[in-house]
C-alpha atoms as a PDB file:
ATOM      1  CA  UNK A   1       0.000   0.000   0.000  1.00  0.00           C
ATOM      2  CA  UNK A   2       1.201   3.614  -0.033  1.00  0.00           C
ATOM      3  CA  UNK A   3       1.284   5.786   3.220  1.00  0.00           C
ATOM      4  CA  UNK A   4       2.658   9.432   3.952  1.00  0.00           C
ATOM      5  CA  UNK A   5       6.893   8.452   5.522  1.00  0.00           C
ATOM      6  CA  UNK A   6       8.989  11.150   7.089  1.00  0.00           C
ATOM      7  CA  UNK A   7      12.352  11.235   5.568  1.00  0.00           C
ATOM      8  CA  UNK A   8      15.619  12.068   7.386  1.00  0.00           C
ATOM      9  CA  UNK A   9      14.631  16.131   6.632  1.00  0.00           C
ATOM     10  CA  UNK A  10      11.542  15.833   7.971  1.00  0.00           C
ATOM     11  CA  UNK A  11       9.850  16.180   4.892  1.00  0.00           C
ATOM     12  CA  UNK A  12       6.346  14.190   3.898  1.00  0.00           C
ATOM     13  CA  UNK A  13       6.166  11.740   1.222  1.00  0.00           C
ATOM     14  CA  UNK A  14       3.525   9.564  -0.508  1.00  0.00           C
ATOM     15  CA  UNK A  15       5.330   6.189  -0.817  1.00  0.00           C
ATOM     16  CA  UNK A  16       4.845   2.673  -1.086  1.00  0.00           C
ATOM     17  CA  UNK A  17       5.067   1.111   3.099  1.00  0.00           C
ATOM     18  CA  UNK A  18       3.967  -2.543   4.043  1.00  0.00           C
ATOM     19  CA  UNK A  19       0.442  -2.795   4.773  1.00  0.00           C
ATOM     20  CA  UNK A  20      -0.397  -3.409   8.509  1.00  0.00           C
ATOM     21  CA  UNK A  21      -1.639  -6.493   9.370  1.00  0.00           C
ATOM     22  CA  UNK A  22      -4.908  -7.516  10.770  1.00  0.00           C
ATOM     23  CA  UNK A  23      -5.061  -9.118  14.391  1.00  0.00           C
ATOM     24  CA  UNK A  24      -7.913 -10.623  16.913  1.00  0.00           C
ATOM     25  CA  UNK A  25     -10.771  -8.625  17.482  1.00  0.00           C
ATOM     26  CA  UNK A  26      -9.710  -5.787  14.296  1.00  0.00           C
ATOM     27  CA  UNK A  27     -10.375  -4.292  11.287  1.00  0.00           C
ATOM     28  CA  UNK A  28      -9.102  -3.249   8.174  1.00  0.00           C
ATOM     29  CA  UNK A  29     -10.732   0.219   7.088  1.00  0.00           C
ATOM     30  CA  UNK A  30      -9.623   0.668   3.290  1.00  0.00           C
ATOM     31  CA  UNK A  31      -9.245   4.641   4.120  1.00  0.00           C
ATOM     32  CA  UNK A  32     -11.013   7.499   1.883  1.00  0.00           C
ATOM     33  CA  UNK A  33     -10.027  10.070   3.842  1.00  0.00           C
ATOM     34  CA  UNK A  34      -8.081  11.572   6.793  1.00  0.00           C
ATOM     35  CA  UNK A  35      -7.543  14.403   8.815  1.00  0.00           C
ATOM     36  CA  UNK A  36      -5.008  16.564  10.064  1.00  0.00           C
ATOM     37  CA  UNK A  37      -4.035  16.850  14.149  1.00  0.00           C
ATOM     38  CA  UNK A  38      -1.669  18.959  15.417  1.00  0.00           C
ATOM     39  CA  UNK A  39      -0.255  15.809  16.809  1.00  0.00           C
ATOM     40  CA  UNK A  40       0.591  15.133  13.894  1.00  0.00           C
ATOM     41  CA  UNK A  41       3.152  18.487  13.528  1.00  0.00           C
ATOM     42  CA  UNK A  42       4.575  17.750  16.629  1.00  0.00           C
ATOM     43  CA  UNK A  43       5.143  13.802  15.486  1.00  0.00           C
ATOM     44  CA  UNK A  44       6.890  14.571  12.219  1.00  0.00           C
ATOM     45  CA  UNK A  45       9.519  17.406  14.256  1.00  0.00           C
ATOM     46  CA  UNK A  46      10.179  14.384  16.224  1.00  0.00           C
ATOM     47  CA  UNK A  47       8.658  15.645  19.771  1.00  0.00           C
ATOM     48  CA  UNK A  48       5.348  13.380  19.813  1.00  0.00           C
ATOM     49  CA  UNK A  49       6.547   9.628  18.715  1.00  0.00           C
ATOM     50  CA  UNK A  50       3.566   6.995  18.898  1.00  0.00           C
ATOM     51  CA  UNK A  51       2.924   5.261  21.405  1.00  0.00           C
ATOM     52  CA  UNK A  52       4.695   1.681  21.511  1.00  0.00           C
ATOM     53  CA  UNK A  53       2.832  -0.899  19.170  1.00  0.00           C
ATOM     54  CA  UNK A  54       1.172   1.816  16.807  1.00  0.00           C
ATOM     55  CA  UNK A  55       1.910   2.389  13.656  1.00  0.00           C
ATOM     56  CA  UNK A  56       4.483   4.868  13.163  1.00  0.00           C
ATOM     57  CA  UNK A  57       2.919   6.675  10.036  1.00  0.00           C
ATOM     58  CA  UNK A  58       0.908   9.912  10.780  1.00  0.00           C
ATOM     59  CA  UNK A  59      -2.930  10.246  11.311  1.00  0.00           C
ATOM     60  CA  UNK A  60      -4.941   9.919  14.162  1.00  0.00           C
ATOM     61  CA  UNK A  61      -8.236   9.568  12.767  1.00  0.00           C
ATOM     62  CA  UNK A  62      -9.386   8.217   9.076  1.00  0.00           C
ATOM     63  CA  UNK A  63     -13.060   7.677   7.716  1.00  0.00           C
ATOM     64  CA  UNK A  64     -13.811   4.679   5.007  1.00  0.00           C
ATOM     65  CA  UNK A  65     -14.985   1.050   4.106  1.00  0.00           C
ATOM     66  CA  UNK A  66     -14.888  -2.164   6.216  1.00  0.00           C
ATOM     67  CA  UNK A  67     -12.200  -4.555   3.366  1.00  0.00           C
ATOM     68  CA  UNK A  68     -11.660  -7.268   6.431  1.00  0.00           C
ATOM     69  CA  UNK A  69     -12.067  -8.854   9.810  1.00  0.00           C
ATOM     70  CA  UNK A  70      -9.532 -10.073  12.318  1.00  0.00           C
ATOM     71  CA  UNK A  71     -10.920 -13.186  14.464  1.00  0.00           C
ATOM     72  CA  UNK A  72     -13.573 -12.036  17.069  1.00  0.00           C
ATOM     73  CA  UNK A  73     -14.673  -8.386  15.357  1.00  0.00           C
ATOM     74  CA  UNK A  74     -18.417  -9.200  15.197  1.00  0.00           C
ATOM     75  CA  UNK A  75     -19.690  -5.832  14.913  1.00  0.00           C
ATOM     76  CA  UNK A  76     -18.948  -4.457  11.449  1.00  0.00           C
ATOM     77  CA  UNK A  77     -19.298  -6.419   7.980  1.00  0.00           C
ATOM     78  CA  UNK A  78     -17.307  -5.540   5.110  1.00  0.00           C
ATOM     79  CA  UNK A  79     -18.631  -2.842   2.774  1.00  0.00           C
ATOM     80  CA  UNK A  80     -19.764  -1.134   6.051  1.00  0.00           C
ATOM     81  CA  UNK A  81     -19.280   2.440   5.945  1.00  0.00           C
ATOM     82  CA  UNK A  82     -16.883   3.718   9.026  1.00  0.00           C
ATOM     83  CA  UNK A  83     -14.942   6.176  10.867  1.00  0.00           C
ATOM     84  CA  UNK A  84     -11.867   5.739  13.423  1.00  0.00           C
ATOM     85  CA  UNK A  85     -10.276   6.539  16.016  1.00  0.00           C
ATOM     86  CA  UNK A  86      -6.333   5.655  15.972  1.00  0.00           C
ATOM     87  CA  UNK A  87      -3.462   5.799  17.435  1.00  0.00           C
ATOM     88  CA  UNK A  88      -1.636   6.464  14.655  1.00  0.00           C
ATOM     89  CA  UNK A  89      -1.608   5.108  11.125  1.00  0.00           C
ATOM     90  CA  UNK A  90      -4.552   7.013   9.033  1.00  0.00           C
ATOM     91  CA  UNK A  91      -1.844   9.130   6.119  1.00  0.00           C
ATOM     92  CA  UNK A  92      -2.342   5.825   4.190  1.00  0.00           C
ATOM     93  CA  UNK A  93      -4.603   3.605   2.086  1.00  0.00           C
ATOM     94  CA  UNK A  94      -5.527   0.884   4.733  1.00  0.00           C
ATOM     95  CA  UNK A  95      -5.627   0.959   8.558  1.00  0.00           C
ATOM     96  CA  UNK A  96      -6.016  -1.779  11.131  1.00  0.00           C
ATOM     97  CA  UNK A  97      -7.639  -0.886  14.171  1.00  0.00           C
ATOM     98  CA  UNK A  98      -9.300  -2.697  17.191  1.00  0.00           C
ATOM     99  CA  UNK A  99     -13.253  -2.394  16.521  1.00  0.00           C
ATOM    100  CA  UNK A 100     -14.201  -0.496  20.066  1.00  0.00           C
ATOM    101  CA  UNK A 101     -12.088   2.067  18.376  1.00  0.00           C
ATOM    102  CA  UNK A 102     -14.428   2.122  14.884  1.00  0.00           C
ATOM    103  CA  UNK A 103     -18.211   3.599  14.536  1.00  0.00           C
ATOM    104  CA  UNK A 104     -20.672   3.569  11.997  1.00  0.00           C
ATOM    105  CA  UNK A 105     -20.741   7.295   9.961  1.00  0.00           C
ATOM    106  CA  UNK A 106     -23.621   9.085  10.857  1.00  0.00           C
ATOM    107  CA  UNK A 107     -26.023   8.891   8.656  1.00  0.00           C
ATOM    108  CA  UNK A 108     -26.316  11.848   5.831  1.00  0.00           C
ATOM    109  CA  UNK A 109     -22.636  12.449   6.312  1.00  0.00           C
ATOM    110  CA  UNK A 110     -19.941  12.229   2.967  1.00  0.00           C
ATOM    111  CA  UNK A 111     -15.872  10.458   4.284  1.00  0.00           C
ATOM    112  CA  UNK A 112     -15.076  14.261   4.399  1.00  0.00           C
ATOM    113  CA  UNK A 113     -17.322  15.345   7.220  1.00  0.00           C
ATOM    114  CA  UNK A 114     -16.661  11.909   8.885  1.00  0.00           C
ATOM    115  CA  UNK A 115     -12.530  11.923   9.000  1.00  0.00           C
ATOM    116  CA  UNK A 116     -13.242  15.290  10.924  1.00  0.00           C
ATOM    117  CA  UNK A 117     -15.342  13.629  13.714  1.00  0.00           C
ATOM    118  CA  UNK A 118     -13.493  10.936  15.789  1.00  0.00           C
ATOM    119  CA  UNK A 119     -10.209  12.764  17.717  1.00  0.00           C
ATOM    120  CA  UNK A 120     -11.953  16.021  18.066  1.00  0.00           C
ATOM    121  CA  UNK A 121     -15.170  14.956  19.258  1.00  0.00           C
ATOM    122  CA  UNK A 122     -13.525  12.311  21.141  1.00  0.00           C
ATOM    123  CA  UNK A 123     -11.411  14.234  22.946  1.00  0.00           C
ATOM    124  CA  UNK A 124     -13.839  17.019  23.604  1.00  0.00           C
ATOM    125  CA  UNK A 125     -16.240  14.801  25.126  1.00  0.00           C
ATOM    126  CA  UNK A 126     -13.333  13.054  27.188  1.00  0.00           C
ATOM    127  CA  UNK A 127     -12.478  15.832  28.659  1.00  0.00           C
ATOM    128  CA  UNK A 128     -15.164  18.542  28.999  1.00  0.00           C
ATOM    129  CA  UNK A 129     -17.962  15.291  29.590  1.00  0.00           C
ATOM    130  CA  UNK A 130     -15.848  12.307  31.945  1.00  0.00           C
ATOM    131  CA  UNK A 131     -13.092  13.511  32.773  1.00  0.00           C
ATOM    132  CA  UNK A 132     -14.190  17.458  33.969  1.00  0.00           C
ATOM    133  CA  UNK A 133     -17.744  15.558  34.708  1.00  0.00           C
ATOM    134  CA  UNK A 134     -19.377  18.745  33.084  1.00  0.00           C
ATOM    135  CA  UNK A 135     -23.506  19.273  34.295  1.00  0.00           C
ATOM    136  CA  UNK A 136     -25.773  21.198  32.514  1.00  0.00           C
ATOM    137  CA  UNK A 137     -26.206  25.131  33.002  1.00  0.00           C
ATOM    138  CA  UNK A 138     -21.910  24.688  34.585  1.00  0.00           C
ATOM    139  CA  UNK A 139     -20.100  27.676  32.616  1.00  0.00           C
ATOM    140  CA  UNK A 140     -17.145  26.791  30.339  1.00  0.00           C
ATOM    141  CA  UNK A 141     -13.921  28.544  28.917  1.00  0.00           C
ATOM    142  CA  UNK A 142     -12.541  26.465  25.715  1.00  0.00           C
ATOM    143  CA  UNK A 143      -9.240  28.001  24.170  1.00  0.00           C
ATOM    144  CA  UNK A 144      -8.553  27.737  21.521  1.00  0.00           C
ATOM    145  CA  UNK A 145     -12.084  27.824  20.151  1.00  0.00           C
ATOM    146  CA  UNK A 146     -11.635  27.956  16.334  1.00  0.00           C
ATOM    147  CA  UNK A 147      -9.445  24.277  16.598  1.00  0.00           C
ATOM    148  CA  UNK A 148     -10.944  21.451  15.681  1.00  0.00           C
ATOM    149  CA  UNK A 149     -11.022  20.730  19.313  1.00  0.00           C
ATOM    150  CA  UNK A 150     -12.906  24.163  19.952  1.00  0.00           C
ATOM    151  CA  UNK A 151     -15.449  23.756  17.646  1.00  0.00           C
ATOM    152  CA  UNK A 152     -16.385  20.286  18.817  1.00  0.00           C
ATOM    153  CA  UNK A 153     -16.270  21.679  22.739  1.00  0.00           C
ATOM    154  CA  UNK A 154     -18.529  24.592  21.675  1.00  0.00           C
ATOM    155  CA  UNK A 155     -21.197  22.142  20.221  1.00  0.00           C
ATOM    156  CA  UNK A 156     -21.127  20.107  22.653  1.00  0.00           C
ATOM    157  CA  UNK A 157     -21.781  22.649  25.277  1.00  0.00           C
ATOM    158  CA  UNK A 158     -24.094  24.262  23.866  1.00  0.00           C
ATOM    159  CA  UNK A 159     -25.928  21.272  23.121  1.00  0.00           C
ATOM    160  CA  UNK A 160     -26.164  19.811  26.600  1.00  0.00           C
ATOM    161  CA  UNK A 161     -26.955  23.325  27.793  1.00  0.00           C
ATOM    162  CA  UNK A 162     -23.392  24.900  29.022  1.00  0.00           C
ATOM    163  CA  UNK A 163     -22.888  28.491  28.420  1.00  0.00           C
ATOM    164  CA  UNK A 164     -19.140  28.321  27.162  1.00  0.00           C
ATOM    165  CA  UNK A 165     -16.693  31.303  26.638  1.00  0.00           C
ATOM    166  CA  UNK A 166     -13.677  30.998  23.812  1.00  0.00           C
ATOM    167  CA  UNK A 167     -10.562  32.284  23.197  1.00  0.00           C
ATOM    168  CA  UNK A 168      -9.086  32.420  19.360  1.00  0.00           C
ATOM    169  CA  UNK A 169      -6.555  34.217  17.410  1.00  0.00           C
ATOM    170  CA  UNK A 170      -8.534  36.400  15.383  1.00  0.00           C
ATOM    171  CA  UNK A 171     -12.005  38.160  15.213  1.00  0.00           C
ATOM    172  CA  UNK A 172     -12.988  36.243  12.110  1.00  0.00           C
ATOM    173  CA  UNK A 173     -12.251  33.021  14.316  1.00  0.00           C
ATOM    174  CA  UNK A 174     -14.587  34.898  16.746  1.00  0.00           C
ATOM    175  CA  UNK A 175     -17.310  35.764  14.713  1.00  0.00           C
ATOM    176  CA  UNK A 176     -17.925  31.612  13.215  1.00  0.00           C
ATOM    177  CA  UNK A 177     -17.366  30.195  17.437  1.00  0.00           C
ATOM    178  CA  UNK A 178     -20.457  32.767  18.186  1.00  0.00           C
ATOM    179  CA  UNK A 179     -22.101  31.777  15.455  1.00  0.00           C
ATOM    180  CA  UNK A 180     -21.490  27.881  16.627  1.00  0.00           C
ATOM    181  CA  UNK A 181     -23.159  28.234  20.216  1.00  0.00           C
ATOM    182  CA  UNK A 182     -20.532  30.350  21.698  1.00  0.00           C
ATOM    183  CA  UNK A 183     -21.783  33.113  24.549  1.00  0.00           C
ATOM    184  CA  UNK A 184     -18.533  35.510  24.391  1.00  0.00           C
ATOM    185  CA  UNK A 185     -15.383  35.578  23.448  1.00  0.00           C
ATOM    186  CA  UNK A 186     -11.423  36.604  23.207  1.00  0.00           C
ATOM    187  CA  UNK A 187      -9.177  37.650  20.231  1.00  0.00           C
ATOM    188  CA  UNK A 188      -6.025  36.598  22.015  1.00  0.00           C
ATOM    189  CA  UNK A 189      -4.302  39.562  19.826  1.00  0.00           C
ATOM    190  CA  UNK A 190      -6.139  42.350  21.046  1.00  0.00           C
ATOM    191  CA  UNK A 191      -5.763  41.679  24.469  1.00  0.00           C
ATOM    192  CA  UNK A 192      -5.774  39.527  27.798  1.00  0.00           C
ATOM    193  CA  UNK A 193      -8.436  37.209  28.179  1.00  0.00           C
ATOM    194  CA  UNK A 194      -8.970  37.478  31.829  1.00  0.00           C
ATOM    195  CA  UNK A 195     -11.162  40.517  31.717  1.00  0.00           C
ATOM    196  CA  UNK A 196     -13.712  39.758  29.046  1.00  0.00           C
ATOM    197  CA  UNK A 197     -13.508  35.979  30.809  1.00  0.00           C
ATOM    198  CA  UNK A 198     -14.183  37.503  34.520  1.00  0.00           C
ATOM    199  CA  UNK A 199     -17.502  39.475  33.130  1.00  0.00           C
ATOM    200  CA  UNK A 200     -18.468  36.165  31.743  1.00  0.00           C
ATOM    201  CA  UNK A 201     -17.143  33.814  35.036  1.00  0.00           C
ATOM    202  CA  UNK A 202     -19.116  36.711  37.067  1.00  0.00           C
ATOM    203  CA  UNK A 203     -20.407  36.091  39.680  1.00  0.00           C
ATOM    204  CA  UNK A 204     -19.193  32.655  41.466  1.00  0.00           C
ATOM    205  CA  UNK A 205     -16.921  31.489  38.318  1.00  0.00           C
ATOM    206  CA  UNK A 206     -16.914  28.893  35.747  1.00  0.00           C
ATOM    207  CA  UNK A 207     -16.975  25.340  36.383  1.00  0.00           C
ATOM    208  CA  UNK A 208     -14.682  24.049  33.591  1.00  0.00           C
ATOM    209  CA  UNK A 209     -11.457  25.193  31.708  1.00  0.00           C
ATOM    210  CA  UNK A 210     -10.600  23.511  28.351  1.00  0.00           C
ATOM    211  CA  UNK A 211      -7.144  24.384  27.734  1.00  0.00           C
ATOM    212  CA  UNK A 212      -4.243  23.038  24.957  1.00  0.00           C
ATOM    213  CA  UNK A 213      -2.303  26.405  25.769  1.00  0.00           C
ATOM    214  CA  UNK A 214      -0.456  25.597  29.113  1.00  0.00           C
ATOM    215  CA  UNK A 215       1.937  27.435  31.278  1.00  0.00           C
ATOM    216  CA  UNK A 216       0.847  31.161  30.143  1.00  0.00           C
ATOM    217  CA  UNK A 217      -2.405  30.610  30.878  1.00  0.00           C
ATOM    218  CA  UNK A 218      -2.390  28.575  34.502  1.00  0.00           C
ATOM    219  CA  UNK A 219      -2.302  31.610  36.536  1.00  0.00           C
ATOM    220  CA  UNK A 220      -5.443  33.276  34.434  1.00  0.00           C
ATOM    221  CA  UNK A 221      -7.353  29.917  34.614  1.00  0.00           C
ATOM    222  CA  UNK A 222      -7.020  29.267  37.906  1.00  0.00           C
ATOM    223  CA  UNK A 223      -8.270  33.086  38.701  1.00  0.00           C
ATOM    224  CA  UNK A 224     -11.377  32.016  36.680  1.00  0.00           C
ATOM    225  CA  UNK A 225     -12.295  28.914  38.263  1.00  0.00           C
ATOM    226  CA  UNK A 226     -15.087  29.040  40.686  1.00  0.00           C
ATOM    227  CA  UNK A 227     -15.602  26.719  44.279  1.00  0.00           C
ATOM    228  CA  UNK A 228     -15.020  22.918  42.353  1.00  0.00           C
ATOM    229  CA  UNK A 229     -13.979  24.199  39.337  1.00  0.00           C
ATOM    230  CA  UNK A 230     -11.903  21.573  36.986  1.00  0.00           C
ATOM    231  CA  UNK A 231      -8.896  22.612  34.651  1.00  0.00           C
ATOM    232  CA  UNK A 232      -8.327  20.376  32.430  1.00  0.00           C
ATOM    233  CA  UNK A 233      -4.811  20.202  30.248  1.00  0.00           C
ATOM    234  CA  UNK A 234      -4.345  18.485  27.206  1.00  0.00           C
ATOM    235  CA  UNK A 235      -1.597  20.553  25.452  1.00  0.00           C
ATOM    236  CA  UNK A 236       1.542  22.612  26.006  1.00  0.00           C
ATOM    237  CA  UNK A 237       1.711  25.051  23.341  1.00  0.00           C
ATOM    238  CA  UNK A 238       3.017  27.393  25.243  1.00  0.00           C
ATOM    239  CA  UNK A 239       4.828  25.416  27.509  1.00  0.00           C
ATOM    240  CA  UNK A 240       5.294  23.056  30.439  1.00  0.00           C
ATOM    241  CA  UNK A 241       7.067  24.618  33.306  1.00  0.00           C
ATOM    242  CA  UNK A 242       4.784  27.892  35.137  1.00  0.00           C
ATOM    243  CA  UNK A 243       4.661  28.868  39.111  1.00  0.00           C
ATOM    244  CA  UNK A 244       1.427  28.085  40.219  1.00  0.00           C
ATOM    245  CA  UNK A 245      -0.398  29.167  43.528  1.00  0.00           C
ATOM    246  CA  UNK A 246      -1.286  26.589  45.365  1.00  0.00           C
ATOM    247  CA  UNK A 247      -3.425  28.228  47.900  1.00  0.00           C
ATOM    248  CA  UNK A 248      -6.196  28.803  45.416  1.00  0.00           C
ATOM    249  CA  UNK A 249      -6.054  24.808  44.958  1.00  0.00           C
ATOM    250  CA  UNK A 250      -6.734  24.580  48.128  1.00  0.00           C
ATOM    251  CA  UNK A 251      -9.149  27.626  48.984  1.00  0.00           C
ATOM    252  CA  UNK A 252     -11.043  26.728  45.939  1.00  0.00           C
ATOM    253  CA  UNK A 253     -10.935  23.075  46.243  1.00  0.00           C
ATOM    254  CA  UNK A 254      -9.975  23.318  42.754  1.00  0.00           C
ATOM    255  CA  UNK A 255      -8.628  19.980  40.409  1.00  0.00           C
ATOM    256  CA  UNK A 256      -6.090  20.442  37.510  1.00  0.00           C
ATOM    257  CA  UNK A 257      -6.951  17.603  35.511  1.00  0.00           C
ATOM    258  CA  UNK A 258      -3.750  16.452  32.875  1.00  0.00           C
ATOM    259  CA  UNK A 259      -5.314  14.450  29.876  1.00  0.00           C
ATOM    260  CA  UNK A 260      -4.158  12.543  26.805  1.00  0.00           C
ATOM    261  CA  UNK A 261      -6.465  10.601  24.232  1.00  0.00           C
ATOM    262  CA  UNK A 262      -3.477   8.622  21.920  1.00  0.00           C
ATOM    263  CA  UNK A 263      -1.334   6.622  24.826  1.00  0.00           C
ATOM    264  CA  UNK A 264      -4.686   5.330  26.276  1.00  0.00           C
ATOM    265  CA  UNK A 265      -5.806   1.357  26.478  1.00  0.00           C
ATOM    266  CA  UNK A 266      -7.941   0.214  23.983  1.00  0.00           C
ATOM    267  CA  UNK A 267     -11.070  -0.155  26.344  1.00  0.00           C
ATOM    268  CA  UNK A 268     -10.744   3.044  27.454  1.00  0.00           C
ATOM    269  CA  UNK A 269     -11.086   4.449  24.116  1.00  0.00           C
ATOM    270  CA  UNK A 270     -13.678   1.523  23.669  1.00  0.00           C
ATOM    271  CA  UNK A 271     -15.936   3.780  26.361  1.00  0.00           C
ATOM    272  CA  UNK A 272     -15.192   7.010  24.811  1.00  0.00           C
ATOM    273  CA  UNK A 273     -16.347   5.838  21.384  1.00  0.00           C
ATOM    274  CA  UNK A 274     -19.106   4.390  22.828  1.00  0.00           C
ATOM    275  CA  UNK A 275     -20.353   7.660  24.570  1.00  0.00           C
ATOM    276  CA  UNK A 276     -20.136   9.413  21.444  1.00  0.00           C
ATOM    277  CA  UNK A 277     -22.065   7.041  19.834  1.00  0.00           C
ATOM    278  CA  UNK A 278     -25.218   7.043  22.158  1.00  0.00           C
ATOM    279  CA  UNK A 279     -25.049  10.735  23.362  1.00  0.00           C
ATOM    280  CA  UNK A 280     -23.608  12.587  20.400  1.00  0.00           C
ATOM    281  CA  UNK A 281     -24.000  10.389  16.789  1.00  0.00           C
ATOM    282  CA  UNK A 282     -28.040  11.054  17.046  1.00  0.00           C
ATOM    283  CA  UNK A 283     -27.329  15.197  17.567  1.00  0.00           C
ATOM    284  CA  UNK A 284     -25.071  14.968  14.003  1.00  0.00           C
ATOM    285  CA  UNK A 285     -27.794  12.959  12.189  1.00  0.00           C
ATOM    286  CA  UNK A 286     -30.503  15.501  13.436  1.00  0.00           C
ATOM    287  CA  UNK A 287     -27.966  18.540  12.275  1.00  0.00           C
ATOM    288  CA  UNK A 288     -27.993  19.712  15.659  1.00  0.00           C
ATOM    289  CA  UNK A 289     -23.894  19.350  15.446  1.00  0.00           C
ATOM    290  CA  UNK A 290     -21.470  19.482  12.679  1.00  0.00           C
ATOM    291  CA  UNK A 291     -18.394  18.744  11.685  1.00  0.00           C
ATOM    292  CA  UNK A 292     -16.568  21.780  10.864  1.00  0.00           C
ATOM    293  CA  UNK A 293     -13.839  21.552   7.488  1.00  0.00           C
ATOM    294  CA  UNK A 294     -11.592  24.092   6.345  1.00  0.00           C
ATOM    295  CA  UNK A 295     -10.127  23.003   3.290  1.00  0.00           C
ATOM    296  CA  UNK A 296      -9.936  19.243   2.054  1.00  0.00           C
ATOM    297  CA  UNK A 297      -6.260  18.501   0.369  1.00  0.00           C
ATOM    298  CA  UNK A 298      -5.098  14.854  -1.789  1.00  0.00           C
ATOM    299  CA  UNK A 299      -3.111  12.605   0.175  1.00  0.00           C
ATOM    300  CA  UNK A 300      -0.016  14.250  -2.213  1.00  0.00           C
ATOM    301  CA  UNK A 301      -0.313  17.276  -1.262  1.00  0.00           C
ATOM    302  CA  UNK A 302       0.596  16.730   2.213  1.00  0.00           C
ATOM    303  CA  UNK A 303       2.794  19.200   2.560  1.00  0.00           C
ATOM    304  CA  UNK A 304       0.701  22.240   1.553  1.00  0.00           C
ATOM    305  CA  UNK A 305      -1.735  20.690   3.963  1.00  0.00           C
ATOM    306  CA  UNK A 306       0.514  20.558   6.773  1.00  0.00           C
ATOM    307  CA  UNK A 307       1.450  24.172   5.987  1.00  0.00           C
ATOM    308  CA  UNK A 308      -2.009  25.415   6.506  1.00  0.00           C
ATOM    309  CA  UNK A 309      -2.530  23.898   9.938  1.00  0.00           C
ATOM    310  CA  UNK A 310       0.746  25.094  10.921  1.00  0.00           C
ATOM    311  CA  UNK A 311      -0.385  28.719   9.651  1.00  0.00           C
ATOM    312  CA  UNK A 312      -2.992  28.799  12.512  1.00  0.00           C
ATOM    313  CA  UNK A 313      -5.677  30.870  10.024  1.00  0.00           C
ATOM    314  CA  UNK A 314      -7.612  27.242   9.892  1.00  0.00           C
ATOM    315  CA  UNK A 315     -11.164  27.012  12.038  1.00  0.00           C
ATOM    316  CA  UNK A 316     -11.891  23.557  12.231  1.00  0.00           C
ATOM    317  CA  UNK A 317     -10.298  21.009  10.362  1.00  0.00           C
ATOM    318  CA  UNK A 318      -7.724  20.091   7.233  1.00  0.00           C
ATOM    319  CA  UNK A 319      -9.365  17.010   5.428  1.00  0.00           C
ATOM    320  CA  UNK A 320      -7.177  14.663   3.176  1.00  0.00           C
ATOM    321  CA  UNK A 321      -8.887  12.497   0.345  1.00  0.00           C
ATOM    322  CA  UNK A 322      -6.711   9.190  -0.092  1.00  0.00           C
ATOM    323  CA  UNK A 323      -6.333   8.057  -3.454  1.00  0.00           C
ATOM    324  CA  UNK A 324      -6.121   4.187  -4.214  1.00  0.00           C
END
C-alpha cells in the first residue's frame, strides 16, 4: 500500500510502506479520507513519537470502508461504511484498528465530514464530559475555540446546555465560534483574556477550563475557576514549566486535571467511542452538530496541507482524500 513516511529532513512523502496487518478482534478500514491533528506536527519534528505498538505513520483519525475482519470483530461487515479513532496510522490507504475504536458514519454524512469527527469529538467529550464531569447550566472557557477541538467543545456545550466562553486568534475566528453556540469571546491579539472571561465567570466562576495552551495561561485559569472548578490540560503550546499558587487549589478546592487521548488502552477508548455514539451520533444525524472543514487537500499534497494547519488561520479542520 502507499502511506505518507517522514524522511531524514523531515519532509512528507507519498510512498509505497507494508500494509499493517490484521489481528484478533480488528479491522481493516480501506481509508477514503483523513484528517489533520496537530499531533501530527509535533510527530513529524520528532517531539510526539507513537505510542509503543502503533503504527508509526501519521494520522490519528481516518473515515472509510470495512475490506476485512480479524478473528472475534463481530460488529462491522465488510462494505460497512466507518470512521476511526487511531493511534496512529490514518496518512495511508488501509488501517487496522481494534473495533471499540471504529463507529458507523452518521447517517447523511460524505468520508469528508466523517474523518473530521473521531479525535476532536472524542477528545472534547473526554475531557469537557468524563473527565471534567461537566452538568448542565456549569459555565465553560474552551481556548482555543476555532481548533478542531474548539469547535467540537462549543457544540457540545451548547448542546447539553453549558454556556461556554472561547478564546481564538482572530475576530474572524470569533465571529464563526459565536455563530457555533458560543456566549462571548477573546481575540487573544487584542488583548488579555482574563477581563472579558471575569464578566463572563461573574459572579461565582466557571466550572470548567478547556485548555491546549499551558503554562501562560495557569495563573489566568485558575483566577477564573469558581468553588469545584476543573482545569483540564491536554496541550503545552506554550509550555510546560509555570509557578502556580497553590493556595487557590486549596481555597477553591480546585482539580487540575492532565489528559491525553493517543497513549490510552484500547477499552478506554472503547468507552469514549461508545459515549459518542449514544449521546452525540443522534445530535449529528438531526444537524444539531457538525463537523466543521476548512479546506480538504489529496493525500499528495501533504505538505501544503501541513502548511495550513501550521499557519494557525484554519477554524476547524484540514481534510485529506486518499487516493487508491
Amino acid at each position: 500500500m502507499k502511506a505518507v513516511l517522514i524522511d531524514d529532513h523531515q519532509n512528507l512523502e507519498w510512498t509505497d510502506t507494508e500494509q499493517p496487518r490484521i489481528g484478533d478482534k480488528t479491522v481493516c478500514i480501506k481509508i477514503h479520507t483523513t484528517a489533520i491533528n496537530r499531533a501530527d506536527i509535533m510527530q513529524r519534528r520528532g517531539l510526539y513519537p507513537p505510542p509503543p505498538g502503533a503504527s508509526q505513520v501519521l494520522g490519528l483519525e481516518c473515515a472509510g470502508e470495512v475490506v476485512a475482519l480479524g478473528n472475534g470483530a463481530t460488529r462491522y461487515k465488510t462494505g460497512d461504511r466507518v470512521c476511526a479513532l487511531l493511534a496512529g496510522g490514518g496518512y495511508a490507504q488501509y488501517a487496522v484498528v481494534d473495533e471499540g475504536s471504529v463507529l458507523p458514519i452518521p447517517k447523511g454524512l460524505s468520508y469528508v465530514h466523517a474523518a473530521a469527527l473521531p479525535e476532536v469529538f472524542a477528545t472534547a467529550w473526554l475531557n469537557i464530559f468524563m473527565e471534567a464531569g461537566l452538568q448542565p447550566g456549569e459555565k465553560v472557557i474552551i481556548h482555543a475555540g476555532a481548533s478542531g477541538v474548539g469547535t467540537a467543545a462549543i457544540q457540545l456545550c451548547k448542546a447539553f446546555s453549558s454556556p461556554c466562553f472561547v478564546t481564538c486568534g482572530s475576530n474572524s475566528k470569533l465571529d464563526v465560534c459565536i455563530e457555533l453556540g458560543a456566549d462571548a469571546g477573546s481575540n487573544r491579539h487584542e488583548a488579555s483574556f482574563l477581563t472579558r472571561a471575569a464578566e463572563f465567570a461573574k459572579p461565582d466562576g466557571v466550572a470548567v477550563i478547556l485548555d491546549p495552551v499551558g503554562a501562560a495561561y495557569l495563573a489566568d485559569n485558575l483566577q477564573l475557576l469558581g468553588q469545584g472548578g476543573r482545569l483540564v490540560l491536554i496541550g503545552l503550546m506554550s509550555g510546560a514549566k509555570a509557578d502556580i499558587d497553590l493556595a487557590q487549589l486549596m481555597m477553591k478546592r480546585l482539580r487540575m486535571i492532565g489528559s491525553t487521548l493517543r497513549a490510552r488502552q484500547v477499552k478506554e477508548k472503547a468507552v469514549v467511542m461508545a459515549q459518542l455514539e449514544e449521546q452525540v451520533w443522534p445530535l449529528i444525524e438531526r444537524g444539531d452538530i457538525a463537523a466543521i472543514v476548512d479546506q480538504v487537500f489529496a493525500i499528495e499534497e501533504v505538505t501544503a496541507a501541513h502548511d495550513l494547519v501550521t499557519s494557525d488561520s484554519t477554524i476547524g479542520k484540514v481534510v485529506l482524500r486518499v487516493s487508491h
